[in-house]
Protein backbone atom coordinates (compact mmCIF):
# COMPACT_ATOMS: atom_id res chain seq x y z
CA UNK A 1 20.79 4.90 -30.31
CA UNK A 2 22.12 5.92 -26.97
CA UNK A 3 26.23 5.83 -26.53
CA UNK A 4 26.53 5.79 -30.62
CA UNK A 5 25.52 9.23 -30.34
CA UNK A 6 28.66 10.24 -28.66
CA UNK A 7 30.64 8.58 -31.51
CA UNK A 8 31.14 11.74 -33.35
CA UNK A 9 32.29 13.73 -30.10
CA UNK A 10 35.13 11.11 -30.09
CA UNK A 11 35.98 11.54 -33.63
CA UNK A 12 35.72 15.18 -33.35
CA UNK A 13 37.97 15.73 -30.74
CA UNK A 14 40.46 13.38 -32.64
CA UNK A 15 40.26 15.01 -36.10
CA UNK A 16 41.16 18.40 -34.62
CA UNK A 17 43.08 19.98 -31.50
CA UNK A 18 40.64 23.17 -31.95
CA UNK A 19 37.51 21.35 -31.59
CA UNK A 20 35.99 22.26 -28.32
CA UNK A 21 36.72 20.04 -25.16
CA UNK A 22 35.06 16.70 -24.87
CA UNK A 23 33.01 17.57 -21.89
CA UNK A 24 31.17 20.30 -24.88
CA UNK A 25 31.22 17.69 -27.54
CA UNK A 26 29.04 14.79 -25.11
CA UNK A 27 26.88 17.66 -24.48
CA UNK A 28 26.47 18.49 -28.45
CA UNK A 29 25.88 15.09 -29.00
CA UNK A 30 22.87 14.49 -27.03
CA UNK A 31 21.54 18.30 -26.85
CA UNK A 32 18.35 17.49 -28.91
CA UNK A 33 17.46 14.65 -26.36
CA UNK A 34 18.67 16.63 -23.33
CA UNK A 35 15.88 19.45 -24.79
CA UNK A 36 13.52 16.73 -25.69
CA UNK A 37 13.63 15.26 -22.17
CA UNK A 38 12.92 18.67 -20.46
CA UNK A 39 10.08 19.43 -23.46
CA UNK A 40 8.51 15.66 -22.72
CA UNK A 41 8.61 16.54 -18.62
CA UNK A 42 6.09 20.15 -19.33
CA UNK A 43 3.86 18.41 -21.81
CA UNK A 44 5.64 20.58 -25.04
CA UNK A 45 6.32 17.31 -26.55
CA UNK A 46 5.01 13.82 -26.38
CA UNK A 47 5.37 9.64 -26.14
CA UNK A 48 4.20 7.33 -24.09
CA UNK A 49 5.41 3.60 -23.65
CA UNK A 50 3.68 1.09 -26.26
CA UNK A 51 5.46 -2.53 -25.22
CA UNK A 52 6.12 -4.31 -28.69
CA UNK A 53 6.27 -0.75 -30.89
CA UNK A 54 10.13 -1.90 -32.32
CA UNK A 55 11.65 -5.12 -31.01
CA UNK A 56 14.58 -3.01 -28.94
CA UNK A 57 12.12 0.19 -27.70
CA UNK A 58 8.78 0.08 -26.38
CA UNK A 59 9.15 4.45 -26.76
CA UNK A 60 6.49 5.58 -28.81
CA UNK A 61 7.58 8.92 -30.11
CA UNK A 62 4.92 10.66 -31.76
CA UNK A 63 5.50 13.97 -31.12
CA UNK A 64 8.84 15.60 -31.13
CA UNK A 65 8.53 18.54 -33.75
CA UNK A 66 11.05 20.61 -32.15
CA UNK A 67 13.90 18.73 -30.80
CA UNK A 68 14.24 15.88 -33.66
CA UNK A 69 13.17 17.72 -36.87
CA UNK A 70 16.04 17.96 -38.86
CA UNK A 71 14.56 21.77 -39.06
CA UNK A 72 14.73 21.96 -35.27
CA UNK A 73 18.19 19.93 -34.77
CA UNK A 74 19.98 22.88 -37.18
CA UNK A 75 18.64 25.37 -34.95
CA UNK A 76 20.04 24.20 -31.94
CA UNK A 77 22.85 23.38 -33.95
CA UNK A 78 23.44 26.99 -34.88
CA UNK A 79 22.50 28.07 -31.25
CA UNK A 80 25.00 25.94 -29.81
CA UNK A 81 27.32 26.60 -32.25
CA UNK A 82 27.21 30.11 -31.51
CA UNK A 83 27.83 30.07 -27.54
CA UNK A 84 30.66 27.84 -28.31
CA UNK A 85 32.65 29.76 -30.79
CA UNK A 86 31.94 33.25 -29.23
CA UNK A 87 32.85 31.79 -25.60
CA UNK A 88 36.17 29.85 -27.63
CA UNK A 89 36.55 32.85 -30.35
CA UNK A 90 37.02 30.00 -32.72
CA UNK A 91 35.36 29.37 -35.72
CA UNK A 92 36.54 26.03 -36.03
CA UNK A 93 35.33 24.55 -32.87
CA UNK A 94 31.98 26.22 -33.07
CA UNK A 95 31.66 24.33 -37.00
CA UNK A 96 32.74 20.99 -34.66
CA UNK A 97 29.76 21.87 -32.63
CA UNK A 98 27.29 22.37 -35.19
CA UNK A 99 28.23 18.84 -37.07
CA UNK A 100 28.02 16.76 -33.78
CA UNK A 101 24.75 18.28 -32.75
CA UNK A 102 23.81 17.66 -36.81
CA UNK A 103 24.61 13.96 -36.20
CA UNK A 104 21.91 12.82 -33.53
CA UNK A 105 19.45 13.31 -35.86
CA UNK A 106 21.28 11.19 -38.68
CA UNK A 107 22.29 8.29 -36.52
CA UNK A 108 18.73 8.28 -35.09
CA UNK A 109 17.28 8.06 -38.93
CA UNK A 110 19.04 4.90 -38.81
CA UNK A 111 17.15 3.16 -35.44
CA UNK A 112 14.22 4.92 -35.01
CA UNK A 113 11.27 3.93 -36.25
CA UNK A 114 9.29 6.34 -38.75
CA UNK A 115 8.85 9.13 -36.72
CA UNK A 116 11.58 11.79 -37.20
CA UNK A 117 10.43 14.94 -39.75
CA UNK A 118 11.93 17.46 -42.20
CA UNK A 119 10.20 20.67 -40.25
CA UNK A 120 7.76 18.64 -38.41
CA UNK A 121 5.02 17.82 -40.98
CA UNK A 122 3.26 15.17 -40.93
CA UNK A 123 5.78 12.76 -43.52
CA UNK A 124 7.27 10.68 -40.49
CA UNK A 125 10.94 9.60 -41.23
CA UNK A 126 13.18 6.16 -39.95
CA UNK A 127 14.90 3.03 -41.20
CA UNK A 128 13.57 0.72 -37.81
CA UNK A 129 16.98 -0.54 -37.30
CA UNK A 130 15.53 -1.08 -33.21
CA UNK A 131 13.20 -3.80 -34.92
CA UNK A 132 16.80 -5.43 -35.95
CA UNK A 133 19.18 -6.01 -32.95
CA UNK A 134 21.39 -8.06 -34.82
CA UNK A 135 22.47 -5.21 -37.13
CA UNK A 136 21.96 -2.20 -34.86
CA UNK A 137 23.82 -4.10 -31.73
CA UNK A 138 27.16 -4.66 -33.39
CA UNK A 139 26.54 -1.13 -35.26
CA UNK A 140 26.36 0.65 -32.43
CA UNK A 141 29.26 -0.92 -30.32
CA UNK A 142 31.45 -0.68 -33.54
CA UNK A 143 30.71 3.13 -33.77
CA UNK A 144 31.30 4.00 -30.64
CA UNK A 145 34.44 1.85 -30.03
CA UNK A 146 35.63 2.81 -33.03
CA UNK A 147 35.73 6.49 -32.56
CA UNK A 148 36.86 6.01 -29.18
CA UNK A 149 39.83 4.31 -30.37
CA UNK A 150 40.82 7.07 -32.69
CA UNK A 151 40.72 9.24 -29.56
CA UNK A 152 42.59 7.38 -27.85
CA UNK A 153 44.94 7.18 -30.32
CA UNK A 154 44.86 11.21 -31.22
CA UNK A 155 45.23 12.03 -28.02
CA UNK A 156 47.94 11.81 -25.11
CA UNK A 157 47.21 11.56 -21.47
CA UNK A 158 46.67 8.82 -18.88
CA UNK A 159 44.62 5.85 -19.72
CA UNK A 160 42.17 5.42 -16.64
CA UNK A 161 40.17 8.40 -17.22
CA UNK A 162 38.68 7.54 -20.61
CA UNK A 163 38.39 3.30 -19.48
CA UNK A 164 36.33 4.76 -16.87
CA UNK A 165 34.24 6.50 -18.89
CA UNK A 166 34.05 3.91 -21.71
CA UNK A 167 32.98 1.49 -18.82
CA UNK A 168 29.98 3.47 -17.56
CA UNK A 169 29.24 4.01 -21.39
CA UNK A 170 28.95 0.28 -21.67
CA UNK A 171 27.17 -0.32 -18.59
CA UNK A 172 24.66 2.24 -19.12
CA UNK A 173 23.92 0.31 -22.81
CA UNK A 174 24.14 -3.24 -21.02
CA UNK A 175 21.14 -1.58 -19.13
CA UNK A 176 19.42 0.01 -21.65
CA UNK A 177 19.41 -2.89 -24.16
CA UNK A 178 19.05 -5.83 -21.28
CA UNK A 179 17.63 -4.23 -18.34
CA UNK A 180 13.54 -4.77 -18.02
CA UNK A 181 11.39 -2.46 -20.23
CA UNK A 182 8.88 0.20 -18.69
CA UNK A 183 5.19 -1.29 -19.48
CA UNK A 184 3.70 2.09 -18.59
CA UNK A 185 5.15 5.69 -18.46
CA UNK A 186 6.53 7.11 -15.33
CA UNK A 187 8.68 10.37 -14.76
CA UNK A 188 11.46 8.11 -13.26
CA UNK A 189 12.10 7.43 -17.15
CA UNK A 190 13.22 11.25 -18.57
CA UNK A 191 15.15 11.61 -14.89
CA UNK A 192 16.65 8.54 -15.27
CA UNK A 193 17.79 9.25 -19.13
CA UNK A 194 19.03 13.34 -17.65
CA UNK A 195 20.88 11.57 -15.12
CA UNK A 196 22.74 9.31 -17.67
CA UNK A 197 23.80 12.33 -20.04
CA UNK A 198 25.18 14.42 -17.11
CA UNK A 199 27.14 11.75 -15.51
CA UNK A 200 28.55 10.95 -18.63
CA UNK A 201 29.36 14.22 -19.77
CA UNK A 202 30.73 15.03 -16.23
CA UNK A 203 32.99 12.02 -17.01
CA UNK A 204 33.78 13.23 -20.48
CA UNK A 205 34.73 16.80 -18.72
CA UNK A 206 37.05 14.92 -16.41
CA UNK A 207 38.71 13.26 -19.29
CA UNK A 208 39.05 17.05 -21.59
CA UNK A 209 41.15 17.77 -18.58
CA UNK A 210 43.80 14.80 -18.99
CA UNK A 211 44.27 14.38 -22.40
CA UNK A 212 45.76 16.75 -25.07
CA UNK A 213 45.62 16.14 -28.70
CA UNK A 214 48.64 15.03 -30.18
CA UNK A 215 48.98 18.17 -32.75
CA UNK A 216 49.44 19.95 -28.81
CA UNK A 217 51.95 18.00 -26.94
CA UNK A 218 55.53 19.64 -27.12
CA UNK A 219 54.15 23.19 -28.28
CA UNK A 220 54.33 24.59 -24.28
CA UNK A 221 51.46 22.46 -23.52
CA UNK A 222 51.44 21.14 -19.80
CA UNK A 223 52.49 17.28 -18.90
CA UNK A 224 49.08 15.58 -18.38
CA UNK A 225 48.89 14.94 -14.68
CA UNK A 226 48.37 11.04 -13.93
CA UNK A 227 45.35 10.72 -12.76
């Protein structure tokens, strides 16, 4: 799961003009893996690259107690959470927050293979939907487009902003689901995936500034510029 996981940022920021901007929602999307990545880089966590593990991921994940525990993922949910509603002084948007940051580890119980935890036991959690590309595929393209359509549609500002950002979305998949495999680990492989999440989020900061939600428009809200 890699662009799904911004699904519920999209459907957050459609649902409610008070959740926080979408720039903060991309980054509560992927915040566990933006944590893991660092974690992986000083040795607190671990995988290596085992070609053939899943059909779709060669990533061996074996140790990630921290970051994708569901234990773990609440407490950076709450920690996140908190910065956000005492920087917005809104309850609502930091609740937004938490749920978004909730959902990576749900939509990752759906691809991963068995290696997610409660409180990082040993009882290793995941319904393998990487060994199945012709469900998780079309699952995660409908997810994603799908919230980004109700965006779209709760929201008012120019159009070329978000297609841009869809487009590297898609791109970055294309590569990630076509693109050659890594046969061995290398640390071009958590740079690359940091350098993915902050050009997208930079993108989805760009876009917080050009669209207003709907609820917004008319109530002394600025004209969205253009461009």
């Amino acid at each position: 799961m890699f662009i799904g996981h911004f699904a519920p940022a999209f459907a957050a920021s459609a649902i409610t003009s008070e959740a926080p901007k979408l720039g903060t929602l991309f980054i509560a999307a992927q915040l566990v893996d933006w944590a893991f990545m660092a974690f992986f880089m000083v040795g607190i966590e671990q995988a290596r690259i085992v070609p053939g593990i899943t059909v779709m991921n060669g990533l061996d994940l074996y140790h990630m107690p921290y970051t994708h525990s569901l234990l773990g993922t609440a407490v950076f949910a709450v920690a996140f959470a908190a910065v956000v509603g005492i920087t917005l002084r809104n309850a609502v948007a930091a609740t937004w927050t938490a749920i978004v940051v909730m959902s990576h580890w749900v939509l990752d119980l759906l691809v991963h293979r068995p290696d997610l935890t409660l409180a990082g036991g040993e009882e290793k959690m995941g319904w393998g939907l990487w060994n199945y590309p012709w469900i998780e595929i079309p699952l995660e393209l409908g997810i994603t487009l799908g919230a980004f359509i109700w965006f779209m549609r709760a929201t008012k500002g120019p159009i070329v902003p978000p297609l841009i950002l869809m487009g590297f979305m898609l791109v970055f998949q294309a590569i990630s689901w076509f693109g050659p495999q890594p046969t061995e680990y290398s640390i071009a492989l958590p740079l690359t995936a940091l350098f993915a999440f902050g050009l997208l989020t930079a993108l989805a900061y760009w876009v917080g500034t050009t669209r207003w939600h709907r609820n917004e428009v008319g109530l002394g809200v600025a004209s969205p510029p253009l461009w």
